[in-house]
C-alpha atoms as a PDB file:
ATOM      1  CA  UNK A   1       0.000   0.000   0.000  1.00  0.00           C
ATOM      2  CA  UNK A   2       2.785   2.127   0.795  1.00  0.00           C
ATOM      3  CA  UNK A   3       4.358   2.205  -2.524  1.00  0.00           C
ATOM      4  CA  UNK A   4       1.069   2.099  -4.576  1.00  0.00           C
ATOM      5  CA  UNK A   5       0.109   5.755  -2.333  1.00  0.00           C
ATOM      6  CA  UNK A   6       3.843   7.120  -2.904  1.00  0.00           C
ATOM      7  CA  UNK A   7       3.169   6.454  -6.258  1.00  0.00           C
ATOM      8  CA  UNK A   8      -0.111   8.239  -6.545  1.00  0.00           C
ATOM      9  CA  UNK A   9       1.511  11.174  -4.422  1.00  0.00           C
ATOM     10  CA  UNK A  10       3.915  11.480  -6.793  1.00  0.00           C
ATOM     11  CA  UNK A  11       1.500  11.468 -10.175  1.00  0.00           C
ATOM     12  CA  UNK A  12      -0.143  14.460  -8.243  1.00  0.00           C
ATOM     13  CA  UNK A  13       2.454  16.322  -7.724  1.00  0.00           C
ATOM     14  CA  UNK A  14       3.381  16.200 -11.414  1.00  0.00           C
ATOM     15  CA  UNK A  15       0.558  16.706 -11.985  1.00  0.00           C
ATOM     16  CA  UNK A  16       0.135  20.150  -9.702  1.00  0.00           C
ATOM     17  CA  UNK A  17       3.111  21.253 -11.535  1.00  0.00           C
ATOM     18  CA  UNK A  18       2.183  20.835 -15.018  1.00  0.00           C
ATOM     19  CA  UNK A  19      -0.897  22.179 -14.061  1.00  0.00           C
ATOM     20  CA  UNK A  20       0.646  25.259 -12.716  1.00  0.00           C
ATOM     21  CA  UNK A  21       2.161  26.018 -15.854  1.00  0.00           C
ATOM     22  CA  UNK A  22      -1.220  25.601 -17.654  1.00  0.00           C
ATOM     23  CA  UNK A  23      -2.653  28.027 -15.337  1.00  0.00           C
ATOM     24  CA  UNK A  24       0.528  30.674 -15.518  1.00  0.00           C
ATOM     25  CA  UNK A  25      -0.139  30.538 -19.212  1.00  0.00           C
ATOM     26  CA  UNK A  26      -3.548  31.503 -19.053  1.00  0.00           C
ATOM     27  CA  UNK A  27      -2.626  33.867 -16.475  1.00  0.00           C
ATOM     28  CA  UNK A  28      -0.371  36.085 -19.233  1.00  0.00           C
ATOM     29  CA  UNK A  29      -2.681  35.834 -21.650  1.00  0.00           C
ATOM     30  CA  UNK A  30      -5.353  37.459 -19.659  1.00  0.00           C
ATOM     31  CA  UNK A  31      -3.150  40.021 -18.436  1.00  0.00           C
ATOM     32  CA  UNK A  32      -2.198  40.973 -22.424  1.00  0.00           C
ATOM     33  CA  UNK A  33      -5.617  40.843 -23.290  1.00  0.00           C
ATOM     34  CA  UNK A  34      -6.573  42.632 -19.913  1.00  0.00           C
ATOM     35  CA  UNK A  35      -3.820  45.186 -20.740  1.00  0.00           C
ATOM     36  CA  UNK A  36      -5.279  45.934 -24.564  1.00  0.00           C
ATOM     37  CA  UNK A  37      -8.336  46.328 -23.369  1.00  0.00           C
ATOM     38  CA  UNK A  38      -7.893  49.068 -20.492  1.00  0.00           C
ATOM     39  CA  UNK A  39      -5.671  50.948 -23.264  1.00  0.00           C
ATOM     40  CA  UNK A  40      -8.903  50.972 -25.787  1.00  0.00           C
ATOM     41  CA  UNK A  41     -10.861  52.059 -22.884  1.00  0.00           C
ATOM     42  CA  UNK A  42      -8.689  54.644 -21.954  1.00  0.00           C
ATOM     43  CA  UNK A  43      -8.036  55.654 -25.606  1.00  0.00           C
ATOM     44  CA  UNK A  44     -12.213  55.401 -26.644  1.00  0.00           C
ATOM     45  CA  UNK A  45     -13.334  57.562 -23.535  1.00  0.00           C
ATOM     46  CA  UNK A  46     -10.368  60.316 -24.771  1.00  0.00           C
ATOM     47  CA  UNK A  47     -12.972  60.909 -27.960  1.00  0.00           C
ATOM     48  CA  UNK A  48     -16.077  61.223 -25.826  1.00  0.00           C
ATOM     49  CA  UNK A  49     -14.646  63.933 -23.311  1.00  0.00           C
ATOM     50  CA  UNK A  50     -15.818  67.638 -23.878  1.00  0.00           C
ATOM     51  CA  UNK A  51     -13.621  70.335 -23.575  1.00  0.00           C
ATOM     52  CA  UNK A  52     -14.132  72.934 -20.930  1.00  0.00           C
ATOM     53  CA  UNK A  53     -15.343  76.116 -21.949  1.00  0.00           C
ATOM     54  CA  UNK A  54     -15.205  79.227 -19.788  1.00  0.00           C
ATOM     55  CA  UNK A  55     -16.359  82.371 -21.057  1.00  0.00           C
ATOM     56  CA  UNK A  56     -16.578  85.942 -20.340  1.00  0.00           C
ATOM     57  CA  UNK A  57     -19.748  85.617 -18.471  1.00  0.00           C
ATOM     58  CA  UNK A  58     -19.371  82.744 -17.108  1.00  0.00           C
ATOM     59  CA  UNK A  59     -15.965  83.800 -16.079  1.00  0.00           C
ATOM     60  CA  UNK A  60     -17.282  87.064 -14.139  1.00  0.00           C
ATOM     61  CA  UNK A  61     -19.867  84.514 -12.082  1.00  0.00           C
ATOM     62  CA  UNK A  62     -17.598  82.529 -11.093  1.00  0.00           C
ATOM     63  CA  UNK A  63     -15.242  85.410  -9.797  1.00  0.00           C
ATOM     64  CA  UNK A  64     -18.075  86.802  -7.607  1.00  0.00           C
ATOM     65  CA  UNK A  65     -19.330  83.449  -6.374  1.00  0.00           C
ATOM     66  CA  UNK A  66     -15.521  82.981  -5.023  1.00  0.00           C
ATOM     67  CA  UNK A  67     -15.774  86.713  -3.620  1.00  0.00           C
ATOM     68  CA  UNK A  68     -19.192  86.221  -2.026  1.00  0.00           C
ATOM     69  CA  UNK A  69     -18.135  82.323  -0.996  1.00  0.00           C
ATOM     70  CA  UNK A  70     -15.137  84.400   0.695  1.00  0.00           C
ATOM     71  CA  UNK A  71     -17.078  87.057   2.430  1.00  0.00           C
ATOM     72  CA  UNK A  72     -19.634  84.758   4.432  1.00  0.00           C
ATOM     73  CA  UNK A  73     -16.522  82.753   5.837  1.00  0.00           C
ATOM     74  CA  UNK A  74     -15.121  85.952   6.944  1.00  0.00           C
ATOM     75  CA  UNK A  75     -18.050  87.583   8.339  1.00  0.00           C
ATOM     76  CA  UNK A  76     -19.385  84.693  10.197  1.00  0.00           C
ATOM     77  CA  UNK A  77     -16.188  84.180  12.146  1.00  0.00           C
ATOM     78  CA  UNK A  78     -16.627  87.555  13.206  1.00  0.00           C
ATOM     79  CA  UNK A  79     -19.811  87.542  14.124  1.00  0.00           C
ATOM     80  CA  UNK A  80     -19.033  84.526  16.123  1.00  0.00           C
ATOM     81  CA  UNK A  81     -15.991  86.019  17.920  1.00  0.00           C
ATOM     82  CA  UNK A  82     -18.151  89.597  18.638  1.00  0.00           C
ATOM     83  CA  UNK A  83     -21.452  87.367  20.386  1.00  0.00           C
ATOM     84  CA  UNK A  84     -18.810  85.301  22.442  1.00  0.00           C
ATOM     85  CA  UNK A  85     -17.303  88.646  23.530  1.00  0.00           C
END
């Protein structure tokens, strides 16, 4: 019995290995065909994207909104430090 299972433990492990390289194999192939892939993605979505656009007027509002955004900050710290006071 003992030689029959050393036997069989040693078709397994031959088997493991050769198996291993199978699966290695597939391995690099999915990770070249994973690789292509991502780089079409990447490439394809390049196409779709719109460009940004910022115009006089929309320029101007944005300007204020940072000045106004700016202000209540600023004026509700002090408002804060004058009721503690």
């Amino acid at each position: 019995m003992s030689l029959n299972s050393s036997r069989t433990d040693i078709d397994s492990i031959h088997r493991r290995q050769s198996n291993s390289s199978i699966i290695q194999k597939r391995h690099l192939t999915n990770e070249i065909f994973n690789k292509q892939d991502s780089l079409n993605n990447v490439l394809s979505t390049d196409d779709i994207a719109l460009k940004r656009h910022l115009g006089l007027f929309s320029g101007v509002c944005f300007i204020v909104g940072m000045i106004i955004g700016n202000k209540i900050y600023n004026y509700s710290t002090n408002y804060i430090k004058y009721f503690i006071n």
